[in-house]
PDB file of N, CA and C in Angstrom:
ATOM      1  N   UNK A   1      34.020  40.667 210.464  1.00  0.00           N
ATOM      2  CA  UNK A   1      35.094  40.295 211.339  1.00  0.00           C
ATOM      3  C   UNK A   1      34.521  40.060 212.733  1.00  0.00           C
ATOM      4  N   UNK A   2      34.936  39.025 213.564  1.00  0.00           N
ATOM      5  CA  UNK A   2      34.409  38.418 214.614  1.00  0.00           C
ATOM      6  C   UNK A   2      35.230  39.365 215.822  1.00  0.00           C
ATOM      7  N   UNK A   3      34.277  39.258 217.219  1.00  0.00           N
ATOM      8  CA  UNK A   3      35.184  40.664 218.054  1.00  0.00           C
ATOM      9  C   UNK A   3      36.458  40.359 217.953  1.00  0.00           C
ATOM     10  N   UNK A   4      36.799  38.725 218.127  1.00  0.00           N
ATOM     11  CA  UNK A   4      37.679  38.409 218.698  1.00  0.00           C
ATOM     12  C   UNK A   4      38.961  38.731 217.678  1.00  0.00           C
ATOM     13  N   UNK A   5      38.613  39.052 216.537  1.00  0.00           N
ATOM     14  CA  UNK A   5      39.517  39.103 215.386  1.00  0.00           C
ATOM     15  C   UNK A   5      39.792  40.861 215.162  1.00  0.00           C
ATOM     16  N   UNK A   6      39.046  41.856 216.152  1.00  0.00           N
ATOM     17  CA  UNK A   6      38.849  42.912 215.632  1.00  0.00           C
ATOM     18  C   UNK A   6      39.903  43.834 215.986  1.00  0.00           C
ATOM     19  N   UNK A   7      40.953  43.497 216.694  1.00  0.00           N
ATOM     20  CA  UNK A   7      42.316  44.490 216.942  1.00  0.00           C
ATOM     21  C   UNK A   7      43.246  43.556 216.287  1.00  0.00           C
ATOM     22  N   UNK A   8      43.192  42.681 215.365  1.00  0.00           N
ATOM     23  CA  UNK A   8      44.212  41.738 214.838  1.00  0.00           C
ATOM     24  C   UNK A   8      44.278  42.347 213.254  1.00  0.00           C
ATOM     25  N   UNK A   9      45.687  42.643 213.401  1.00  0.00           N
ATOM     26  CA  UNK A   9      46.168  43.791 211.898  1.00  0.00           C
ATOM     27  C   UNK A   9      45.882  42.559 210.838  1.00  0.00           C
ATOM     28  N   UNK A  10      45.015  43.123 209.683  1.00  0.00           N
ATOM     29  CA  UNK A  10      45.210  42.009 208.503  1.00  0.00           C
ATOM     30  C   UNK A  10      45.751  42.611 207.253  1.00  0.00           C
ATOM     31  N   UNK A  11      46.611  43.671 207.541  1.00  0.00           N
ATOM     32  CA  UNK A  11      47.916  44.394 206.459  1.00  0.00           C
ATOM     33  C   UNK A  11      48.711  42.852 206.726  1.00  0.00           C
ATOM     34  N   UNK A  12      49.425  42.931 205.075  1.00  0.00           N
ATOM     35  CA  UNK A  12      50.272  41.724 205.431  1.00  0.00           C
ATOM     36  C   UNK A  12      51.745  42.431 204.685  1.00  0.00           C
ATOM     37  N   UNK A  13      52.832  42.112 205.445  1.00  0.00           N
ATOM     38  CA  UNK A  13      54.158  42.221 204.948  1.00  0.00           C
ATOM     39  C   UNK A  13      54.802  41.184 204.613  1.00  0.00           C
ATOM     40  N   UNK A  14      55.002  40.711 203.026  1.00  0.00           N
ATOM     41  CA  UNK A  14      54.941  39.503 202.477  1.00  0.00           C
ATOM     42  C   UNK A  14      56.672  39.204 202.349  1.00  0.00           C
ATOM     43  N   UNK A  15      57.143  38.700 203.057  1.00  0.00           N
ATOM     44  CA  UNK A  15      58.863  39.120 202.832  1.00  0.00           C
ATOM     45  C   UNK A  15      58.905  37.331 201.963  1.00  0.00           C
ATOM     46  N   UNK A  16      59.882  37.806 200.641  1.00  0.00           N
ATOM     47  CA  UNK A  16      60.396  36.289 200.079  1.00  0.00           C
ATOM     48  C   UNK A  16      61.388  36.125 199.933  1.00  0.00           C
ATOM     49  N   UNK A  17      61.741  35.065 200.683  1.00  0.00           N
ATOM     50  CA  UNK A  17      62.975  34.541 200.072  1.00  0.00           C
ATOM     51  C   UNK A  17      63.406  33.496 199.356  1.00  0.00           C
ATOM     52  N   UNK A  18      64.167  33.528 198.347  1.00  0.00           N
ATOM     53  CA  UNK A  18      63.799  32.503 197.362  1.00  0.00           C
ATOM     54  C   UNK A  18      63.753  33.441 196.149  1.00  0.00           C
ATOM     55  N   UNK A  19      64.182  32.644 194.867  1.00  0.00           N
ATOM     56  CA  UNK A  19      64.286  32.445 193.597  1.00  0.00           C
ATOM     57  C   UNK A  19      62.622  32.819 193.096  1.00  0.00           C
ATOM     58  N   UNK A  20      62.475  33.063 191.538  1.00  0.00           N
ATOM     59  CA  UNK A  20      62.005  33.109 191.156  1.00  0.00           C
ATOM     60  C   UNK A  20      60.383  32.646 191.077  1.00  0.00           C
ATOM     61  N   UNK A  21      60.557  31.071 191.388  1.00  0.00           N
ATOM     62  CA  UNK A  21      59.644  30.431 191.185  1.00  0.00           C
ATOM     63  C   UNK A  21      58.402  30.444 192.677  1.00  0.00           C
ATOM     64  N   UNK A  22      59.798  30.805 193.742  1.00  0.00           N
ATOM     65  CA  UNK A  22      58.699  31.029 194.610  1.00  0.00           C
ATOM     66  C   UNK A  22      57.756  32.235 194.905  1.00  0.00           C
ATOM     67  N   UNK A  23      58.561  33.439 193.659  1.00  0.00           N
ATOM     68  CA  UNK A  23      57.522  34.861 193.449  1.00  0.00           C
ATOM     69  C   UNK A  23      56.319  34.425 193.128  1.00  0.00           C
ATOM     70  N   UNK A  24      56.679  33.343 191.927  1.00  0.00           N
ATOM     71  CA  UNK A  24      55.372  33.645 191.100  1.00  0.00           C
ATOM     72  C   UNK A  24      54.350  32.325 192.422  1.00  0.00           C
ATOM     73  N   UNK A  25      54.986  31.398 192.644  1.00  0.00           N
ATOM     74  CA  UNK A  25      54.129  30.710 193.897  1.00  0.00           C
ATOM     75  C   UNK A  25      53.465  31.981 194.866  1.00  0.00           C
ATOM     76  N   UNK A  26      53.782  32.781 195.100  1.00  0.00           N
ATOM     77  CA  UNK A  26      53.280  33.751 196.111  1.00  0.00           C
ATOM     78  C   UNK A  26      52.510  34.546 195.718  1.00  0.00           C
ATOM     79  N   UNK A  27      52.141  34.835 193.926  1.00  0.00           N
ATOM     80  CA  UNK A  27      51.114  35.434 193.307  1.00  0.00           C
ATOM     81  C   UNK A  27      49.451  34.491 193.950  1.00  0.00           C
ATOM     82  N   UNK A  28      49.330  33.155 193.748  1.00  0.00           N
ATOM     83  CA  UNK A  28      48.749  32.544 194.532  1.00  0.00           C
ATOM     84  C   UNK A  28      48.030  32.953 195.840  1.00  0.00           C
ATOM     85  N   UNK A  29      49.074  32.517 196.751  1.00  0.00           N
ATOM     86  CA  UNK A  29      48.875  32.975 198.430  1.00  0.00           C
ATOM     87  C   UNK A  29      48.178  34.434 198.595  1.00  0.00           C
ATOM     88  N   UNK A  30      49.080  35.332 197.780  1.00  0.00           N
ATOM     89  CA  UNK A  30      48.575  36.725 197.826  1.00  0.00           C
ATOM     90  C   UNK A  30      46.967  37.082 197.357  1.00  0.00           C
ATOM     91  N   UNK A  31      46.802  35.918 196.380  1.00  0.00           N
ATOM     92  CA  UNK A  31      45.237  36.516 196.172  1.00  0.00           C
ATOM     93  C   UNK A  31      44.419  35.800 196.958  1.00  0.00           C
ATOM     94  N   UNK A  32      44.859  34.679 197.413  1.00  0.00           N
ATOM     95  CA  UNK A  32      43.999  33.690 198.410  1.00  0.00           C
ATOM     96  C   UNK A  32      44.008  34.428 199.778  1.00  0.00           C
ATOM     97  N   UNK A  33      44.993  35.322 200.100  1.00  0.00           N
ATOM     98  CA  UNK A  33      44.916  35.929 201.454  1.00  0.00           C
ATOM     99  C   UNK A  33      43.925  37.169 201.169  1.00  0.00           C
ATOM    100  N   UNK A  34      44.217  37.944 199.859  1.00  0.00           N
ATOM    101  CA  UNK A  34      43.043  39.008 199.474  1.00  0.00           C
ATOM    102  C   UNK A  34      41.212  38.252 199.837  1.00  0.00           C
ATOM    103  N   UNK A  35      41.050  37.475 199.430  1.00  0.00           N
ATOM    104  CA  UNK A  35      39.783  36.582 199.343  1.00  0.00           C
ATOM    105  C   UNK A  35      39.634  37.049 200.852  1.00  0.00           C
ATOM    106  N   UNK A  36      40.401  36.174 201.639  1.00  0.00           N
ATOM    107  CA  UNK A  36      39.925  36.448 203.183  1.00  0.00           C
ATOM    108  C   UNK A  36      39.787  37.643 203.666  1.00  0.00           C
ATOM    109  N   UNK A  37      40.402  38.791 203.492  1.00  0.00           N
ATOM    110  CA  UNK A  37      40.701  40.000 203.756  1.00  0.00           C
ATOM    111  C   UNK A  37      40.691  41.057 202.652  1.00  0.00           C
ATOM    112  N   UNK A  38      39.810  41.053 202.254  1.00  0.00           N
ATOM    113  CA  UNK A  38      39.357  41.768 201.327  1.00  0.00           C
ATOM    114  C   UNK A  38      39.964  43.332 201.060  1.00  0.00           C
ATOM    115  N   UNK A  39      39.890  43.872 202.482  1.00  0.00           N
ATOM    116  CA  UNK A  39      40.243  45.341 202.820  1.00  0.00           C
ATOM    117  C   UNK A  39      41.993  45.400 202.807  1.00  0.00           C
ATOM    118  N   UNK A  40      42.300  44.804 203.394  1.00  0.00           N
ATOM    119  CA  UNK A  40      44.050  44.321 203.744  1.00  0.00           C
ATOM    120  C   UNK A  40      45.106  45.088 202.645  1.00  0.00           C
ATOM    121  N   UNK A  41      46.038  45.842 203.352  1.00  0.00           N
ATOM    122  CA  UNK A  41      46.939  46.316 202.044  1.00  0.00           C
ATOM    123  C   UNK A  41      48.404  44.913 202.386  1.00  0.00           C
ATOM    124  N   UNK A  42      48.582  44.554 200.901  1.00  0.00           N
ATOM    125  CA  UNK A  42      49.603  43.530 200.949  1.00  0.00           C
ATOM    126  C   UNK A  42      51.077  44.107 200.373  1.00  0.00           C
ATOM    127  N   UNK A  43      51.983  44.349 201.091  1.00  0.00           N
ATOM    128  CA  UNK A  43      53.522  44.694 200.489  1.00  0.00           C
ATOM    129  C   UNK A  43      54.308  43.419 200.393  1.00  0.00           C
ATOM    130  N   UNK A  44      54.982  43.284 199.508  1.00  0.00           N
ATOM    131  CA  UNK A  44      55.607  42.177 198.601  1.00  0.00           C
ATOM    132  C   UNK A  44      57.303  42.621 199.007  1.00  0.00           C
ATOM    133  N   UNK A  45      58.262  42.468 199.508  1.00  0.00           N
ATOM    134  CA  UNK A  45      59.338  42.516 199.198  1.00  0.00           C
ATOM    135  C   UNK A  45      60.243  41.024 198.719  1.00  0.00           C
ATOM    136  N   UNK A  46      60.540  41.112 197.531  1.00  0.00           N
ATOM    137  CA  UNK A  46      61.210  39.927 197.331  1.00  0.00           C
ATOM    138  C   UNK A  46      62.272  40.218 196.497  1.00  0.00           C
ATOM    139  N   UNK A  47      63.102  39.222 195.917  1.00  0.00           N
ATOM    140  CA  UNK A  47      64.162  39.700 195.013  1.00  0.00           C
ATOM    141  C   UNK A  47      63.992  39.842 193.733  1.00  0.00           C
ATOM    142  N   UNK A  48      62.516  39.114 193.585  1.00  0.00           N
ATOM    143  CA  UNK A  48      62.676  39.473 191.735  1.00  0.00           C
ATOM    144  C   UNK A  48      61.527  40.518 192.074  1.00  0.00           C
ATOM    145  N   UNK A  49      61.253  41.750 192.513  1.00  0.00           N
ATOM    146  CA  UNK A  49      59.543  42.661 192.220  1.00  0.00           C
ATOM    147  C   UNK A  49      58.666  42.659 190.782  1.00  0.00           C
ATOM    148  N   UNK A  50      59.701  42.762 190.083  1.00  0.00           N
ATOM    149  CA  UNK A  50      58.959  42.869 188.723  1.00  0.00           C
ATOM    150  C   UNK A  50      57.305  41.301 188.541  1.00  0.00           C
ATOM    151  N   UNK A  51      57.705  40.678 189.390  1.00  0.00           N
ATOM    152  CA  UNK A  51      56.472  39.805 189.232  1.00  0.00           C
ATOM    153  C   UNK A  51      55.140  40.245 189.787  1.00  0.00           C
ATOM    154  N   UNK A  52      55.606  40.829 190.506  1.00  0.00           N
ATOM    155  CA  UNK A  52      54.543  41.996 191.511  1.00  0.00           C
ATOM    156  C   UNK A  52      53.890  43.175 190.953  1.00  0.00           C
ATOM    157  N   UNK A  53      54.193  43.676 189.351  1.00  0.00           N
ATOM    158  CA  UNK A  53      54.427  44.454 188.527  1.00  0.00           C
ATOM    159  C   UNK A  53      52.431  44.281 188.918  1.00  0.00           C
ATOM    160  N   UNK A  54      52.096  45.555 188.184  1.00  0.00           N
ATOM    161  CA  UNK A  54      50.744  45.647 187.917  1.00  0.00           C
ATOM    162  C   UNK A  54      49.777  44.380 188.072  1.00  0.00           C
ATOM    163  N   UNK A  55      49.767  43.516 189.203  1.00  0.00           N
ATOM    164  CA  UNK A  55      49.123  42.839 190.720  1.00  0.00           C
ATOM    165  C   UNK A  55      48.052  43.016 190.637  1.00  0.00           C
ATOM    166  N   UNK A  56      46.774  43.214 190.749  1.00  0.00           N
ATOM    167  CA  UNK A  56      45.830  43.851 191.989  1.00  0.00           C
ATOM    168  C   UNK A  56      45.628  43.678 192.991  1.00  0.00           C
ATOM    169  N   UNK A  57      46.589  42.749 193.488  1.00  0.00           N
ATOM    170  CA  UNK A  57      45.971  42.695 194.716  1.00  0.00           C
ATOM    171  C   UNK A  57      47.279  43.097 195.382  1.00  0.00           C
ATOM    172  N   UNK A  58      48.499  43.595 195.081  1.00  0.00           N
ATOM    173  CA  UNK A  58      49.659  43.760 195.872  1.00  0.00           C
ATOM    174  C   UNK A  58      49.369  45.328 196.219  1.00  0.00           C
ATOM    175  N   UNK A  59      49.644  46.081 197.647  1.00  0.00           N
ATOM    176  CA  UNK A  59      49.293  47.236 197.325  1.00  0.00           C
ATOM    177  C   UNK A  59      50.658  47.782 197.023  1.00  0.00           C
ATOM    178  N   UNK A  60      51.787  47.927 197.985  1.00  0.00           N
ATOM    179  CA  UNK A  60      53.041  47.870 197.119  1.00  0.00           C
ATOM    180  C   UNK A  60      54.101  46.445 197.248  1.00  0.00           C
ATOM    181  N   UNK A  61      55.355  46.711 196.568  1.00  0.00           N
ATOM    182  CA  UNK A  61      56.117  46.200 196.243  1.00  0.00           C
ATOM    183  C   UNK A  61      57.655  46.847 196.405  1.00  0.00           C
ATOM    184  N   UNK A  62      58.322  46.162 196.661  1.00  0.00           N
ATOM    185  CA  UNK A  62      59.517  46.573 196.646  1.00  0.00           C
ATOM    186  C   UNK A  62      60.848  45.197 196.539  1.00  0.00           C
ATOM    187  N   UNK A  63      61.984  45.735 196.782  1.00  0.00           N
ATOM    188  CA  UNK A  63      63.316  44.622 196.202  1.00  0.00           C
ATOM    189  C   UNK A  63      64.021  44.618 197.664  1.00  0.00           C
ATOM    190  N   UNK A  64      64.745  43.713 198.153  1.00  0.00           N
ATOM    191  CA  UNK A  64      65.277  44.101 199.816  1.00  0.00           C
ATOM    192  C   UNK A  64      66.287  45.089 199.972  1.00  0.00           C
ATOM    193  N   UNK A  65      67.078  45.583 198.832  1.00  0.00           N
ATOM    194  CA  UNK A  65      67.787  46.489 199.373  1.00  0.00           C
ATOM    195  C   UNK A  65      66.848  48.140 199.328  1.00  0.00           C
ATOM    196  N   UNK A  66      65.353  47.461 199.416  1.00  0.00           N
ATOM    197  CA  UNK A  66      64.788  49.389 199.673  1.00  0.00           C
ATOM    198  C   UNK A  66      65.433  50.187 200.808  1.00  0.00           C
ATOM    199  N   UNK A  67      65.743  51.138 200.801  1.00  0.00           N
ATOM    200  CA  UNK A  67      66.232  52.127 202.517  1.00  0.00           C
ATOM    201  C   UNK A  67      64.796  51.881 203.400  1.00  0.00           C
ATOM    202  N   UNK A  68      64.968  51.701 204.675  1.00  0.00           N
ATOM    203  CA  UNK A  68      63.776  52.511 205.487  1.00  0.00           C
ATOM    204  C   UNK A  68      62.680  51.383 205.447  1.00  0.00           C
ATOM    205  N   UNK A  69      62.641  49.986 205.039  1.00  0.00           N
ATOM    206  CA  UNK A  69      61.712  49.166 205.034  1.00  0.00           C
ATOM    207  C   UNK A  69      61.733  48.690 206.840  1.00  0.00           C
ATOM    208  N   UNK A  70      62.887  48.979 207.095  1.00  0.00           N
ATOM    209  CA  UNK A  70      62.306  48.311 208.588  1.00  0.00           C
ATOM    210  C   UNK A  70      61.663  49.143 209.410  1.00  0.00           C
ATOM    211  N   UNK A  71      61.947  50.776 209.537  1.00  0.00           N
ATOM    212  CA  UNK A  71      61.534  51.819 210.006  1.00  0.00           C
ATOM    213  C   UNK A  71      60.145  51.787 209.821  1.00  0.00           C
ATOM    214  N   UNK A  72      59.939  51.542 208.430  1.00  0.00           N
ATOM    215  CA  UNK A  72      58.316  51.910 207.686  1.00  0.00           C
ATOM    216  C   UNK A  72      57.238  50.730 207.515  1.00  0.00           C
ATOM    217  N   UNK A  73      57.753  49.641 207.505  1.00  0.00           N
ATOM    218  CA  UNK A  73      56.858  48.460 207.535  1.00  0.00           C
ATOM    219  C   UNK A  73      57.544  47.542 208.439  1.00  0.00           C
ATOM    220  N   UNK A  74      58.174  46.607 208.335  1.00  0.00           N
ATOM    221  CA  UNK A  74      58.762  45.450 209.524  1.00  0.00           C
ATOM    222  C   UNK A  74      58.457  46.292 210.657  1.00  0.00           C
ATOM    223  N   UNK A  75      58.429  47.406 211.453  1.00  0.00           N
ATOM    224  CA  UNK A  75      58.213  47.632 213.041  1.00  0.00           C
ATOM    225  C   UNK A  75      56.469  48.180 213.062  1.00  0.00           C
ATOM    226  N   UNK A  76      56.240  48.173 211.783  1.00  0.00           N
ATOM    227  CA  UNK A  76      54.637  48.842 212.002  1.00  0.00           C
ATOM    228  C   UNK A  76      53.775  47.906 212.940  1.00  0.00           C
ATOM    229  N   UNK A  77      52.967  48.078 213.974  1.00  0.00           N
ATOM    230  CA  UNK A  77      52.205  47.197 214.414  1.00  0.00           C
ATOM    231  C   UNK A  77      50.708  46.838 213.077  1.00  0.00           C
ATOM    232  N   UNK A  78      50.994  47.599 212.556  1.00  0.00           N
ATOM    233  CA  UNK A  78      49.384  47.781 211.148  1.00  0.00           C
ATOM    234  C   UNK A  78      49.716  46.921 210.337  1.00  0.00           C
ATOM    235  N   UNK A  79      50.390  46.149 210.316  1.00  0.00           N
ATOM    236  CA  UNK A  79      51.414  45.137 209.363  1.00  0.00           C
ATOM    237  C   UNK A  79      51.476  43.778 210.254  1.00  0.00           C
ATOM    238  N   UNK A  80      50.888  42.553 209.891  1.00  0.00           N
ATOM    239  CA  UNK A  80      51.404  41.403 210.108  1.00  0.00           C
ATOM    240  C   UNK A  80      52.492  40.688 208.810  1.00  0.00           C
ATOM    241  N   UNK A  81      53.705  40.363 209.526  1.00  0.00           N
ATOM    242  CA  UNK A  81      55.126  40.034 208.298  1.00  0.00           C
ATOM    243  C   UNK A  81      54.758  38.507 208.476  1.00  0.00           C
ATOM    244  N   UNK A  82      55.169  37.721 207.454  1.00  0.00           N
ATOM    245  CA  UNK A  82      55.405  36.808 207.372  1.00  0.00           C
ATOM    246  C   UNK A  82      56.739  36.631 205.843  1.00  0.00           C
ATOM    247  N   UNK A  83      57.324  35.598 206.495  1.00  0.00           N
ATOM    248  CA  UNK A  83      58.222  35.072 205.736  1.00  0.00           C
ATOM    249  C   UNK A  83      58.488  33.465 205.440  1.00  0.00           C
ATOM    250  N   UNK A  84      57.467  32.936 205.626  1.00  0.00           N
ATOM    251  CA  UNK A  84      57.420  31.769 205.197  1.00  0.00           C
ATOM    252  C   UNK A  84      57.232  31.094 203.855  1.00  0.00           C
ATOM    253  N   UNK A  85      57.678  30.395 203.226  1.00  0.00           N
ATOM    254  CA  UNK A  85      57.990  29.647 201.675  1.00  0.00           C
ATOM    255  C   UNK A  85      56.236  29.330 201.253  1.00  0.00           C
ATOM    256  N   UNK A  86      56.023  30.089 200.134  1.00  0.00           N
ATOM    257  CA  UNK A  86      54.802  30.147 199.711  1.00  0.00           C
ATOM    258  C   UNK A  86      54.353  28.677 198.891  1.00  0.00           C
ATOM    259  N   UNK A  87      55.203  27.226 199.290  1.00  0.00           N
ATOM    260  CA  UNK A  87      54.730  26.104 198.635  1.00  0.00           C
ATOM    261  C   UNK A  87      54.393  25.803 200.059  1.00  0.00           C
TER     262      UNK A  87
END
């Protein structure tokens, strides 16, 4: 990691929205972002989780009505969120 990259969180908080097809599109992204960031823990919240099911590269997973996701991940600074459409 370059200095300039070295206080820049590469935890990713993967928020989806969208149907089905864009879970399994985000199986993709998720391992292509692992590649770069090897170390990185990735949380998945989307509406279908079960695609997220036994992953390796997801560290967790969850569905949006979890309790406490904004408390515990969305305000973490150790977490970069993104919610953008994984096509």
């Amino acid at each position: 990691m370059t200095k300039e990259n070295k206080n820049i969180a590469t935890n990713l908080l993967l928020h989806i929205n969208g149907g089905l097809g864009k879970c399994i599109m985000a199986t993709a992204v998720i391992a292509s972002y692992k590649r770069t960031f090897p170390d990185a823990k990735v949380i998945v919240v989307s509406g279908y989780p079960e695609v997220f099911v036994n992953n390796p590269y997801v560290y967790k997973n969850f569905p949006f009505a979890t309790p406490n996701l904004w408390t515990d991940y969305y305000g973490n600074p150790d977490y970069k969120v993104s919610a953008a459409d994984p096509y």
